[in-house]
Protein backbone atom coordinates (compact mmCIF):
# COMPACT_ATOMS: atom_id res chain seq x y z
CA UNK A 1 28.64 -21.59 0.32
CA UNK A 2 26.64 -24.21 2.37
CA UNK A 3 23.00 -24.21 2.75
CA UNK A 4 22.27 -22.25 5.18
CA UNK A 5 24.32 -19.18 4.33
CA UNK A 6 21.88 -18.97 1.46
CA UNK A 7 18.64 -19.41 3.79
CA UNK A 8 20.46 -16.54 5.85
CA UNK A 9 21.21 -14.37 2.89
CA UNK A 10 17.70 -15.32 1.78
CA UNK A 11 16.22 -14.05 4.64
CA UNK A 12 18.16 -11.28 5.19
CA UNK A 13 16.96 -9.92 1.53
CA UNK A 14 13.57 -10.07 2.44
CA UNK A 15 13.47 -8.76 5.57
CA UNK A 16 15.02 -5.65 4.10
CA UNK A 17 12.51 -5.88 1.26
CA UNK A 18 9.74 -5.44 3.85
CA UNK A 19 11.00 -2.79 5.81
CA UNK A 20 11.66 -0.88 2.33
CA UNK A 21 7.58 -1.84 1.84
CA UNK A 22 6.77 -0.67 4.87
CA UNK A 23 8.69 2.41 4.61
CA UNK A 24 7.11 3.02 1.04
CA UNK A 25 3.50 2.79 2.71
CA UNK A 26 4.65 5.18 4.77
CA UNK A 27 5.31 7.99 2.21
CA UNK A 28 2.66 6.68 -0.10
CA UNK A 29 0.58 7.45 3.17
CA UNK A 30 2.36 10.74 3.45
CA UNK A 31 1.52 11.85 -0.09
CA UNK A 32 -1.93 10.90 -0.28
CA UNK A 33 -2.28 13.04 2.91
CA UNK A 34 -0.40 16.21 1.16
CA UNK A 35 -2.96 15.84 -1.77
CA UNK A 36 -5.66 15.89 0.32
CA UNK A 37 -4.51 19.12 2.06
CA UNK A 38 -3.90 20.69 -1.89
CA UNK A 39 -6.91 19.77 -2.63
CA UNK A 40 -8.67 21.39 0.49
CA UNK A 41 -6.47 24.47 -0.42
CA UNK A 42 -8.07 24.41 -3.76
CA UNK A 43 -11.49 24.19 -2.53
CA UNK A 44 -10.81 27.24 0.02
CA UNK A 45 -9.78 29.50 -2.82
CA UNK A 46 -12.67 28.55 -4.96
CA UNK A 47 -14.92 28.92 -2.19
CA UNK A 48 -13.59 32.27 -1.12
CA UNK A 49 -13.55 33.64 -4.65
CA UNK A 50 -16.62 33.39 -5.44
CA UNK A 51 -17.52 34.64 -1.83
CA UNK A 52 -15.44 37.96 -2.62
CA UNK A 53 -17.21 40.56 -5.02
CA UNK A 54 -14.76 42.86 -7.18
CA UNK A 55 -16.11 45.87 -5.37
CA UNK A 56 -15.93 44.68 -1.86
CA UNK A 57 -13.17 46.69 0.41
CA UNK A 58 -11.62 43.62 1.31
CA UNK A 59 -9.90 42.81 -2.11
CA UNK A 60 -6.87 44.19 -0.89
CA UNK A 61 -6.74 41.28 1.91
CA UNK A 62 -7.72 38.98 -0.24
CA UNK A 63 -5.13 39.18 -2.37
CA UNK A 64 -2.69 38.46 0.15
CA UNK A 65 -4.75 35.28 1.57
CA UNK A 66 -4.65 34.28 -2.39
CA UNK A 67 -1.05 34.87 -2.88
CA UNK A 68 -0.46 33.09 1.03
CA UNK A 69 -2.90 30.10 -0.17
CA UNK A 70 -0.73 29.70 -3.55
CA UNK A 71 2.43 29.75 -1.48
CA UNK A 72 1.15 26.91 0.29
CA UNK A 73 -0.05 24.88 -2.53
CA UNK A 74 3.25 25.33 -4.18
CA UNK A 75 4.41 24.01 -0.77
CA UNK A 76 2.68 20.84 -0.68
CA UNK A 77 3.45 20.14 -4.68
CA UNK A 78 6.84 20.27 -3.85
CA UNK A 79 6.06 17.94 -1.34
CA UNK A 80 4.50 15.95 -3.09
CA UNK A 81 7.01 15.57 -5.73
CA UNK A 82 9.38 15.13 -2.78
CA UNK A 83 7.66 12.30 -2.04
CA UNK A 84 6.94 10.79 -5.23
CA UNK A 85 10.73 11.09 -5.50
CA UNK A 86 11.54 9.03 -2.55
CA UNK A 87 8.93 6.58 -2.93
CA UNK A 88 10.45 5.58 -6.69
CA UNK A 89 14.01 5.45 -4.63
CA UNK A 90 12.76 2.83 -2.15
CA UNK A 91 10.92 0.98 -5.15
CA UNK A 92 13.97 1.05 -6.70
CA UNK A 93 15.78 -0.62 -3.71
CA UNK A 94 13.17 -3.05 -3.13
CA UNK A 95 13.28 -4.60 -6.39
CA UNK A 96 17.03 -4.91 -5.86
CA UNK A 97 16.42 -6.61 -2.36
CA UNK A 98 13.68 -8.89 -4.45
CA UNK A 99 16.22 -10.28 -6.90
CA UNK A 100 18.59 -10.72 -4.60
CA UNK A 101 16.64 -12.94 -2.46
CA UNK A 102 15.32 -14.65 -5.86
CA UNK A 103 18.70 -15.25 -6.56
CA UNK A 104 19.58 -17.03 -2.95
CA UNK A 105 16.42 -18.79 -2.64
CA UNK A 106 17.26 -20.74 -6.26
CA UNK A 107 20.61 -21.45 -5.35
CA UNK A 108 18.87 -23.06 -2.68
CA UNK A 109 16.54 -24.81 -4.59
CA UNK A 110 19.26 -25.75 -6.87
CA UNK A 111 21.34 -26.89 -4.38
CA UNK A 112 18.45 -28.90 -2.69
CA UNK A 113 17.99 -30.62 -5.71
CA UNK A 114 21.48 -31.44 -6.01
CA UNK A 115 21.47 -33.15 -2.77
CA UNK A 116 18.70 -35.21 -3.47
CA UNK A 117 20.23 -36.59 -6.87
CA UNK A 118 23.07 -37.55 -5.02
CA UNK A 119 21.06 -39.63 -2.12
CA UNK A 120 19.14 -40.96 -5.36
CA UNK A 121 22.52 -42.16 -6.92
CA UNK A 122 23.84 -43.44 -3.64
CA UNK A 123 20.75 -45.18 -3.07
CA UNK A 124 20.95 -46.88 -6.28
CA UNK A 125 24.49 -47.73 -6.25
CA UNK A 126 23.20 -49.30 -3.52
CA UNK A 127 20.17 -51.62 -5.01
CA UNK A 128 22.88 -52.14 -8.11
CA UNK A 129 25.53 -53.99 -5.40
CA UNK A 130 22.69 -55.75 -3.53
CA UNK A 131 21.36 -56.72 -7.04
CA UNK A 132 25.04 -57.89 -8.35
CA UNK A 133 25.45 -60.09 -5.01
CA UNK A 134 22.44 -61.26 -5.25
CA UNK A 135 22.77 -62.99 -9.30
CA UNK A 136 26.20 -63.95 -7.95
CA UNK A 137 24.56 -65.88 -4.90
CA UNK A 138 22.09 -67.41 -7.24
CA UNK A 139 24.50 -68.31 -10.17
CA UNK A 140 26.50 -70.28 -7.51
């Protein structure tokens, strides 16, 4: 493969590397924003417990908003786990993008180098023929 089919493939890597970053900021943001609603939730119940006395008439409905508020926490931990899920997936996948472009940008490199050993070697095939000519010249 020439040159620039491994800049390309280079390139290509990390692009895709960065939209799997930006992706995973997106659910990171997602999650961080589920376990700030949880932990609202959790404040609500606390706050409404100890608001609620155990003779008050209004047990009865508060049992029901309990039972509704666990519901929703149980929700949003799914959610969250969802999420955790998904953003280990796309971690994942990025590190695969990441070696692949590694691995294209030191062929590269490699291949860079290569180059430039041969122009030194032509180069000094070079200064060997002018040198040769020249101690024939003189010897004459």
């Amino acid at each position: 493969m020439n040159v620039r089919g491994f800049a390309a493939l280079a390139r290509m890597h990390r692009f895709r590397m960065d939209q799997h970053r930006r992706k995973a900021g997106e659910i990171e943001g997602m999650r961080a924003n589920f376990q700030t609603q949880d932990a609202a939730l959790e404040r609500e119940l606390a706050r409404e417990t100890s608001a609620v006395s155990r003779e008050d008439l209004a047990m009865t409905n508060f049992a029901i908003y309990a039972k509704h508020l666990e519901l929703r926490r149980a929700t949003l931990a799914e959610s969250i786990a969802d999420a955790t899920r998904a953003l280990n997936r796309i971690n994942g996948h990025m590190a695969i993008e990441y070696r692949e472009a590694k691995k294209f940008e030191l062929a590269l490199e490699r291949e860079g180098k290569r180059q430039k050993q041969m122009l030194a070697k032509a180069e000094q095939a070079q200064l060997d023929e002018i040198g040769l000519t020249y101690s024939r010249r003189v010897a004459v």
